[in-house]
Protein backbone atom coordinates (compact mmCIF):
# COMPACT_ATOMS: atom_id res chain seq x y z
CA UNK A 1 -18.77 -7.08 15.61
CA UNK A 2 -15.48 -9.22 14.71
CA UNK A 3 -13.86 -7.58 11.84
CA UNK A 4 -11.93 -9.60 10.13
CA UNK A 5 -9.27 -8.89 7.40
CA UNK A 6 -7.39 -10.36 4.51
CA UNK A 7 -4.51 -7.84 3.73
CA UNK A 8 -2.12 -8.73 0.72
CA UNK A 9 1.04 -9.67 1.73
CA UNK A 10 2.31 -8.21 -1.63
CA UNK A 11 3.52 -5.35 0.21
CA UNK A 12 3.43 -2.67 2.70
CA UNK A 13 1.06 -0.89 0.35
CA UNK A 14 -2.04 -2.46 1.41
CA UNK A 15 -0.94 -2.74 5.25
CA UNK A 16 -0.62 1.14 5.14
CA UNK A 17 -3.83 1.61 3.00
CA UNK A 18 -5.99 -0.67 5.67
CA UNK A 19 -4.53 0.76 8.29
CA UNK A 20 -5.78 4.13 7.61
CA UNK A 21 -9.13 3.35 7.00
CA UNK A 22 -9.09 0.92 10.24
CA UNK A 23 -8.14 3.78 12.13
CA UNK A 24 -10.99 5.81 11.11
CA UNK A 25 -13.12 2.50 11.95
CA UNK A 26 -11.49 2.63 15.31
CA UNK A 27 -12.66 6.53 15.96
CA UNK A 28 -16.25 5.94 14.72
CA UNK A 29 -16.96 1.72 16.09
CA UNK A 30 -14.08 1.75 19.15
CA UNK A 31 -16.29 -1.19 20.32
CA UNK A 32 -15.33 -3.70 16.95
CA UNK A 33 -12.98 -6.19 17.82
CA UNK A 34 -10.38 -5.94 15.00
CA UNK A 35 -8.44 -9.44 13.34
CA UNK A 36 -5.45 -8.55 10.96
CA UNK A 37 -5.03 -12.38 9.08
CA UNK A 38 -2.06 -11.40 7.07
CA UNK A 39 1.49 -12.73 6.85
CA UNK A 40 2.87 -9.04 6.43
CA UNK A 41 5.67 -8.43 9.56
CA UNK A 42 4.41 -7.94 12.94
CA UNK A 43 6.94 -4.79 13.60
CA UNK A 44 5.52 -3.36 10.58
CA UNK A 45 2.06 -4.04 11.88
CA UNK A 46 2.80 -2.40 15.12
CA UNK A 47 3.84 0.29 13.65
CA UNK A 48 1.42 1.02 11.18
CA UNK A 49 -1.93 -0.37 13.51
CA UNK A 50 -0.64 1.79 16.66
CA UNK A 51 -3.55 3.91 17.23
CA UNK A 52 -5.87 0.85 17.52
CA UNK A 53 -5.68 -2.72 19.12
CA UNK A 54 -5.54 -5.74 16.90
CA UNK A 55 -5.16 -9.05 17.10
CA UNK A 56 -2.72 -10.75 14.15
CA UNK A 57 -3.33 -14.18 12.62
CA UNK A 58 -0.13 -14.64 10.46
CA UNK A 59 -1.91 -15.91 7.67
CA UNK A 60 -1.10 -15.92 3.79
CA UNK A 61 -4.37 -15.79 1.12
CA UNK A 62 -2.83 -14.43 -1.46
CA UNK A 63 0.44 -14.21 -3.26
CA UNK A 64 0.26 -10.90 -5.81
CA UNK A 65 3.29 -10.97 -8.20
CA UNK A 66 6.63 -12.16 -6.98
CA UNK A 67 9.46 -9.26 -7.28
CA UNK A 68 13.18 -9.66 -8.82
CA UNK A 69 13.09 -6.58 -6.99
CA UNK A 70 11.69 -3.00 -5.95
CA UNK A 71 11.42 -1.96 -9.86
CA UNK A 72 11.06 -5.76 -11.61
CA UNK A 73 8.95 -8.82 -11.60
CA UNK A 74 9.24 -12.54 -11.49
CA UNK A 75 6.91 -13.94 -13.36
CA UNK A 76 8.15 -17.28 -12.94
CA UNK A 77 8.85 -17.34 -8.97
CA UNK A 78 4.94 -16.06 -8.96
CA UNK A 79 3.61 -19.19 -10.63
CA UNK A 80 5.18 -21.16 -8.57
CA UNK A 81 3.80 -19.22 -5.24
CA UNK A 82 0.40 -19.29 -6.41
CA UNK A 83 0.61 -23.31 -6.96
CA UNK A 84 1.97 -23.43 -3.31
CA UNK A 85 -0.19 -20.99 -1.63
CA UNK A 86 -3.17 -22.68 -3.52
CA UNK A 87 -2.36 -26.17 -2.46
CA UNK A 88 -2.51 -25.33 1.57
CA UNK A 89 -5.45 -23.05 0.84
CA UNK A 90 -8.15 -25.59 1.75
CA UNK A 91 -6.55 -26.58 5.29
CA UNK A 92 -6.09 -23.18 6.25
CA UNK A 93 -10.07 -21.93 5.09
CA UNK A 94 -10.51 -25.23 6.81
CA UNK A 95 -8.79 -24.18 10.23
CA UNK A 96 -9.86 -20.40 10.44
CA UNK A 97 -13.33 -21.47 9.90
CA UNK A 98 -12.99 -23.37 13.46
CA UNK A 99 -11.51 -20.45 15.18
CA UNK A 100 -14.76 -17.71 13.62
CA UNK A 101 -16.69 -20.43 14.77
CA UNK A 102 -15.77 -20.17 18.41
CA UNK A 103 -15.28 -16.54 18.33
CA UNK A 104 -19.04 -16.47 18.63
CA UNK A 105 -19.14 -13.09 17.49
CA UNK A 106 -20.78 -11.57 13.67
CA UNK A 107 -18.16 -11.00 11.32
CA UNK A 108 -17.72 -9.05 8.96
CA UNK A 109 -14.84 -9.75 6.51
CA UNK A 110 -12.80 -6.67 4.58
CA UNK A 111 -10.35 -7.81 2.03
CA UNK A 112 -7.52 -5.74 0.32
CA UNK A 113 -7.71 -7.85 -2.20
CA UNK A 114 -6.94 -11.59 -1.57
CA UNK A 115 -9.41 -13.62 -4.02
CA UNK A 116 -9.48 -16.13 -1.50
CA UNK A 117 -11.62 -14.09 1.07
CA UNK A 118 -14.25 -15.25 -0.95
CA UNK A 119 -13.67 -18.65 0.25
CA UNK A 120 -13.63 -17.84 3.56
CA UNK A 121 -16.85 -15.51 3.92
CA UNK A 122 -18.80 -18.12 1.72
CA UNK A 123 -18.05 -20.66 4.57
CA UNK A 124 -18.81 -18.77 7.28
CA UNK A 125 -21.93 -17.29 5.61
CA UNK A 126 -20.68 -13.95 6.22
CA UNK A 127 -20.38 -10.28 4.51
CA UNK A 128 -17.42 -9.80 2.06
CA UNK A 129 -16.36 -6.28 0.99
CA UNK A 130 -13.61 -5.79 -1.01
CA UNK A 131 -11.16 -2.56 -0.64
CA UNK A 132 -8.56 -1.61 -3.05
CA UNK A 133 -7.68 0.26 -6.54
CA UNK A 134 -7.21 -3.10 -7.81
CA UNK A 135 -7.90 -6.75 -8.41
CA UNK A 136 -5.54 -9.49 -9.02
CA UNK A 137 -7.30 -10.26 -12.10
CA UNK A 138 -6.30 -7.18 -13.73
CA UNK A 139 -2.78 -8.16 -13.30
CA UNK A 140 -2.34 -11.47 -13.97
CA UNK A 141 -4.10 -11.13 -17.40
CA UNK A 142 -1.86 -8.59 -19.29
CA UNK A 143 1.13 -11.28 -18.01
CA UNK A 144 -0.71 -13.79 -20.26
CA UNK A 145 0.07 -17.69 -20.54
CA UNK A 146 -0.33 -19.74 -17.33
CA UNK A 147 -1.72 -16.39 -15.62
CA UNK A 148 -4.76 -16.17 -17.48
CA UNK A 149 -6.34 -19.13 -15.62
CA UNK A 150 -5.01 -17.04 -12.19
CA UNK A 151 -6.75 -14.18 -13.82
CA UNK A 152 -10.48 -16.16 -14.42
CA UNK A 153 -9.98 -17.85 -10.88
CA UNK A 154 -9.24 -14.57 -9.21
CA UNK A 155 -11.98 -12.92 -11.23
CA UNK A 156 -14.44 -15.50 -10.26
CA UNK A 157 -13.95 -15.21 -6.41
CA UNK A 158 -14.01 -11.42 -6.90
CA UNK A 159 -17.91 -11.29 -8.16
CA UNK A 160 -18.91 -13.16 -4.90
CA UNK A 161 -18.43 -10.42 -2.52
CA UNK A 162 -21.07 -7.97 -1.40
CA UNK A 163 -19.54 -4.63 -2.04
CA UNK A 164 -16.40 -2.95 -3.61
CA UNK A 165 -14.88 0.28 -1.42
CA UNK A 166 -13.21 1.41 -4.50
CA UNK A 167 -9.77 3.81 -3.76
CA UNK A 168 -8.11 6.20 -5.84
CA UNK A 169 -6.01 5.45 -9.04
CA UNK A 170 -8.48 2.24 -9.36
CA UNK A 171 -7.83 -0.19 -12.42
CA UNK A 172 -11.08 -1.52 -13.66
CA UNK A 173 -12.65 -3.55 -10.95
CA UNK A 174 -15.84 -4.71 -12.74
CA UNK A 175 -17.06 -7.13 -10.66
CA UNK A 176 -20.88 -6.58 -10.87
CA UNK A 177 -20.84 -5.52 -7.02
CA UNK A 178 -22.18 -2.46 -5.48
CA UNK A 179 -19.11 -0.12 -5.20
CA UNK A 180 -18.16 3.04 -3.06
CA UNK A 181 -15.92 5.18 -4.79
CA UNK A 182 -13.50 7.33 -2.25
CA UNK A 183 -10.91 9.52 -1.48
CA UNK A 184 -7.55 9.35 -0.59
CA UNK A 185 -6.70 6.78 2.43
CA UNK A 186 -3.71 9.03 3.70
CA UNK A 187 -2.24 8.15 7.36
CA UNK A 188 -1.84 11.07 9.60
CA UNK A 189 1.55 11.90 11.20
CA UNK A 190 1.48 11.16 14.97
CA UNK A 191 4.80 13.31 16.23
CA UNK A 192 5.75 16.92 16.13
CA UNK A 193 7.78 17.74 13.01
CA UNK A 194 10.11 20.21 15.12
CA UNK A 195 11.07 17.77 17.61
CA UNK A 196 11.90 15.33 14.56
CA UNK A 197 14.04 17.77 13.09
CA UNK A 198 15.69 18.22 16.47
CA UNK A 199 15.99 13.87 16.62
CA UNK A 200 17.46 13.62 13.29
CA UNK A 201 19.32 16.76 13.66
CA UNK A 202 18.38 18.04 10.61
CA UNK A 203 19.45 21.68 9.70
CA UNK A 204 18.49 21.28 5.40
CA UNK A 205 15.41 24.06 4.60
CA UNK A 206 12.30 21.78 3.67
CA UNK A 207 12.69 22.82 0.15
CA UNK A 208 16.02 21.40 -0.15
CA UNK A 209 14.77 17.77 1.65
CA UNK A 210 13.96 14.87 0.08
CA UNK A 211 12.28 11.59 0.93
CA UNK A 212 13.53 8.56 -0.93
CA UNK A 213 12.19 5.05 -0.69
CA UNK A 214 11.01 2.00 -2.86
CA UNK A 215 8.99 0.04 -0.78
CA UNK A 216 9.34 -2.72 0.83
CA UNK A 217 12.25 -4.77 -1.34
CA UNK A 218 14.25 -1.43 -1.67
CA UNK A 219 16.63 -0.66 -3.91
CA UNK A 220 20.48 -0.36 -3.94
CA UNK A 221 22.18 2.65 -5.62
CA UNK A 222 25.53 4.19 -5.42
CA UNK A 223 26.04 6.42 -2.52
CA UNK A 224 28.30 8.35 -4.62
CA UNK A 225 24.82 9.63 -6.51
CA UNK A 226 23.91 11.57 -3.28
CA UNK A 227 27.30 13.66 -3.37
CA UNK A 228 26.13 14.65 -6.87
CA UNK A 229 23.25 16.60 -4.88
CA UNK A 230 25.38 18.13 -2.21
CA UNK A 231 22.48 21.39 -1.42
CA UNK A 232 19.99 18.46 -0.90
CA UNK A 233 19.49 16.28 2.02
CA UNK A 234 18.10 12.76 1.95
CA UNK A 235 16.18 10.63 4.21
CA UNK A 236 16.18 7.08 3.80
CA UNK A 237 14.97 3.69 5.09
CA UNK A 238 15.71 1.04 2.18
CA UNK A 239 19.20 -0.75 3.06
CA UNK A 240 20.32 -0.42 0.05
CA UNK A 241 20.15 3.36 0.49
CA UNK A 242 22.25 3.01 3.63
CA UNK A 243 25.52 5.19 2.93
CA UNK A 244 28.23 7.56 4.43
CA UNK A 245 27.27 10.43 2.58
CA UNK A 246 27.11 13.39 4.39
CA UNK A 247 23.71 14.69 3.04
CA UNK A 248 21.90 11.10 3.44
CA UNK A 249 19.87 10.42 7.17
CA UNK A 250 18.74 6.76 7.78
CA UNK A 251 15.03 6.99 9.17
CA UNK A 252 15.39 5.15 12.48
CA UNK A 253 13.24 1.54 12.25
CA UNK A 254 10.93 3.36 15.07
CA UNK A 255 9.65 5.98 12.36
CA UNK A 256 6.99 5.72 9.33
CA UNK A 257 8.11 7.27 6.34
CA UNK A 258 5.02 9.29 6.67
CA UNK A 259 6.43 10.86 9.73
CA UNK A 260 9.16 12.46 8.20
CA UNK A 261 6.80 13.57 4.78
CA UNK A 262 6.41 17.29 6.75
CA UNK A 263 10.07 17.67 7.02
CA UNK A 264 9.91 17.41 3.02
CA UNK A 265 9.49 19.04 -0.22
CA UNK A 266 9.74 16.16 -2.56
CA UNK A 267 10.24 11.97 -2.42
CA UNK A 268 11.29 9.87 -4.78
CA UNK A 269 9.96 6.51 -5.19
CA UNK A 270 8.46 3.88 -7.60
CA UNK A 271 4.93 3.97 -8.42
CA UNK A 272 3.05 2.87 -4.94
CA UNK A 273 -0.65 3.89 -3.82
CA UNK A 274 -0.20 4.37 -0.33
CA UNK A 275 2.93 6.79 -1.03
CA UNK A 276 1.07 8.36 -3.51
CA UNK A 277 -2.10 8.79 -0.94
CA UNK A 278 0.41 10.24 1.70
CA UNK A 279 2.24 12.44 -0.95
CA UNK A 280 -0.70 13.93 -2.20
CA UNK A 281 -2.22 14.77 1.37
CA UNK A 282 0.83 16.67 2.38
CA UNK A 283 1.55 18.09 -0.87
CA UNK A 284 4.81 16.58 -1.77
CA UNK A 285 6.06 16.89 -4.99
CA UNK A 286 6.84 13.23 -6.42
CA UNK A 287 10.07 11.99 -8.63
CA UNK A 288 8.50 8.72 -10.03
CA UNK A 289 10.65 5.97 -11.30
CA UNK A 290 9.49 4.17 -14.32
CA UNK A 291 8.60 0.56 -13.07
CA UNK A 292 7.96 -2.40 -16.00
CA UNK A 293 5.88 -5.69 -15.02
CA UNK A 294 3.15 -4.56 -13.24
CA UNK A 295 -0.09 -3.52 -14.37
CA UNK A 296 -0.97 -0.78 -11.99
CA UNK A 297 2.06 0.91 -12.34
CA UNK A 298 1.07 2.32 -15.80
CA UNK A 299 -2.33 3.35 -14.08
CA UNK A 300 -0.45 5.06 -11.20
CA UNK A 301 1.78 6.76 -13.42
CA UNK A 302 -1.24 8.32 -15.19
CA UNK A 303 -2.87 9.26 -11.99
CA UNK A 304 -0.07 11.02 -10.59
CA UNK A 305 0.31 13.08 -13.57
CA UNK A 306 -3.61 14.04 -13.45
CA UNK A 307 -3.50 15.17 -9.61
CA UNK A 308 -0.32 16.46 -8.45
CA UNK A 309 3.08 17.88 -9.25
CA UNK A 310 5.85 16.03 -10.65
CA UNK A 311 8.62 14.58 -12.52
CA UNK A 312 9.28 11.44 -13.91
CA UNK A 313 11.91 9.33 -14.52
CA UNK A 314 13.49 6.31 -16.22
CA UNK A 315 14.92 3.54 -14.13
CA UNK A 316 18.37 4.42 -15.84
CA UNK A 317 18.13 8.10 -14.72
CA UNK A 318 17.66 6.77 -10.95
CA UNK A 319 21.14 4.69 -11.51
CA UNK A 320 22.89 7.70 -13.33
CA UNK A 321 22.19 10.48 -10.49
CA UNK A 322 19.87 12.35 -13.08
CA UNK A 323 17.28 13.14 -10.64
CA UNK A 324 15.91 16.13 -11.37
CA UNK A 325 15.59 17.97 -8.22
CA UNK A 326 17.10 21.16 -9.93
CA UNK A 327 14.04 21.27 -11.96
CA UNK A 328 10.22 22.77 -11.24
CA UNK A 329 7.85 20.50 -10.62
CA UNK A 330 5.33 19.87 -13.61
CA UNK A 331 1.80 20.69 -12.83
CA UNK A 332 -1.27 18.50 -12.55
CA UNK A 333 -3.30 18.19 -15.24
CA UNK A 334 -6.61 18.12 -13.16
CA UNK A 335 -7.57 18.65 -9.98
CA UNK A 336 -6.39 16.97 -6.54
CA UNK A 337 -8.42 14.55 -4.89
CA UNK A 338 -10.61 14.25 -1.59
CA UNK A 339 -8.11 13.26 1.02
CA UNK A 340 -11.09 11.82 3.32
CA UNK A 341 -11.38 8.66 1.76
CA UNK A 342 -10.39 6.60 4.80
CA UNK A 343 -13.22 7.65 7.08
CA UNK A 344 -15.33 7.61 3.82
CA UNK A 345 -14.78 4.24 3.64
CA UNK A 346 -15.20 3.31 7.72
CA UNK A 347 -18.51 4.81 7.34
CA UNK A 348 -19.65 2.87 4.64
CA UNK A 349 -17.98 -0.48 6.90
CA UNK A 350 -20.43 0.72 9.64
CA UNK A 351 -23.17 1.15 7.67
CA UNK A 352 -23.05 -2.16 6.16
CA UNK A 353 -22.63 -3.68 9.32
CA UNK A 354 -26.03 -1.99 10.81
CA UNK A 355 -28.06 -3.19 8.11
């Protein structure tokens, strides 16, 4: 079996998301051969894929929305993406058609959530199952104007797969598919938290060590903020985070996040699934940062406050130093969530794939 996948190269998101549920693929089919067509960096692939081999086809089949940066959109650099990515589409379905072809192996394709999968599977006459919390559909629309045509489109190519693995903090993903609800798609920490501590030379009690981080884009803030938190100690790996403080530590390039999420007691961040996933599984506390422009983030926000502790805050509270780490975390309103989702989903992949 040739498993290939489409992962959004929106962001690092839905590289860490697949590559926790590929993972658990890995443990329970070590004999599928495993294709990664994305155009997402292939350092942060090798990082996130290590447990498993992969082969990468640096392809792009989607464009998700275009960022002014870590917290804002650009609606109009996204339009113009989509018209670009759209016009090679053809040649490249085209093309990787050829190479299935001569793979001479059954595929199955997995796609977090590039509409154009559809395109693909339909020409190679094989199985499509979508993975994610969300479709492209449901973002575009609420943008309105020349995205509610991306919106049909998207929504179109959508209702020809065969089945929806549907993860946490899901927007409404009515496609008229058969669906598989999950858990939480959490990576698992691969080094000994001691002898990180001892790498990092960290000497800050857990509760007084925070995670901070805003994705792949980052975000640039004033290092004089940190020295207005001089009891806490902060690990970063944005750029714009890079500072002389005393009580900031740059993660090393060599080191997930998720590594360093046992050395912690809280991380703040802008509204992300696969932070969220990780957060939740280790029981972090998370300091969310009000994000405009993007559909899900409303729907993450609401999750968030549902299943685990908390505090929020405005963009203008990041960029003031008001970060609330003085304060108790507020409660979830319900109760946490299943953090087995990944091999949930694997299993359903290998079922399908027997039938």
């Amino acid at each position: 079996m040739l498993l290939y996948v489409c992962i959004s190269g929106h962001g690092f998101g839905h590289g860490s998301r697949v590559a926790s549920v590929l993972s658990a693929v890995h443990r329970q089919e070590p004999s599928w051969r495993i294709v990664l067509s994305t155009p997402l960096p292939a350092k942060f692939l090798a990082l996130a894929f290590a447990e498993i081999p992969f082969e990468q086809r640096p392809l792009r089949w989607d464009v998700g929305v275009m960022q002014a940066d870590a917290l804002g959109a650009d609606p109009y650099a996204t339009l113009a993406a989509l018209e670009a990515v759209e016009q090679q589409m053809p040649e490249q379905i085209e093309q990787e058609l050829a190479w299935l072809q001569k793979q001479r192996d059954s595929v199955l394709v997995l796609a977090d959530v590039p509409p154009a999968a559809a395109r693909l599977s339909s020409a190679l006459e094989a199985p499509l199952v979508w993975m994610g919390n969300f479709g492209w559909d449901a973002i575009y629309r609420p943008m309105g104007g020349a995205f509610t045509a991306w919106a049909d489109r998207s929504l179109e190519h959508y209702r020809q797969g065969t089945a929806v693995i549907r993860c946490p903090f899901a927007m409404e993903m009515d496609w008229g598919l058969p669906s598989e609800d999950i858990g939480l798609t959490a990576g698992r920490p691969r080094l000994d938290p001691g002898r990180l501590r001892d790498r990092l030379g960290l000497t800050s009690a857990l509760e007084r060590t925070v995670l901070m981080g805003f994705g792949g884009l980052g975000l640039q803030l004033d290092f004089k903020l940190f020295e207005r938190w001089p009891e806490h100690h902060f690990l970063v790996s944005d750029p714009g985070l890079h500072c002389e403080a005393v009580n900031v530590t740059v993660i090393p390039e060599d080191l997930r996040p998720l590594e360093l999420m046992p050395l912690c007691s809280r991380v703040i961040t802008k509204p992300g699934y696969s932070t969220f996933c990780e957060a939740m599984a280790m029981g972090l506390g998370v300091h969310l940062v009000h994000r405009d422009g993007f559909a899900e983030a409303q729907v993450l926000e609401e999750a968030l406050q549902r299943h685990a502790p908390h505090r929020l805050l405005s963009r203008g509270q990041l960029e003031q130093g008001d970060w609330q780490l003085d304060l108790p975390l507020m409660p979830a309103s319900g109760a946490g969530l299943s953090p087995d989702g990944a091999e949930q989903a694997a299993r359903f992949l290998s079922a399908l794939a027997g039938e």
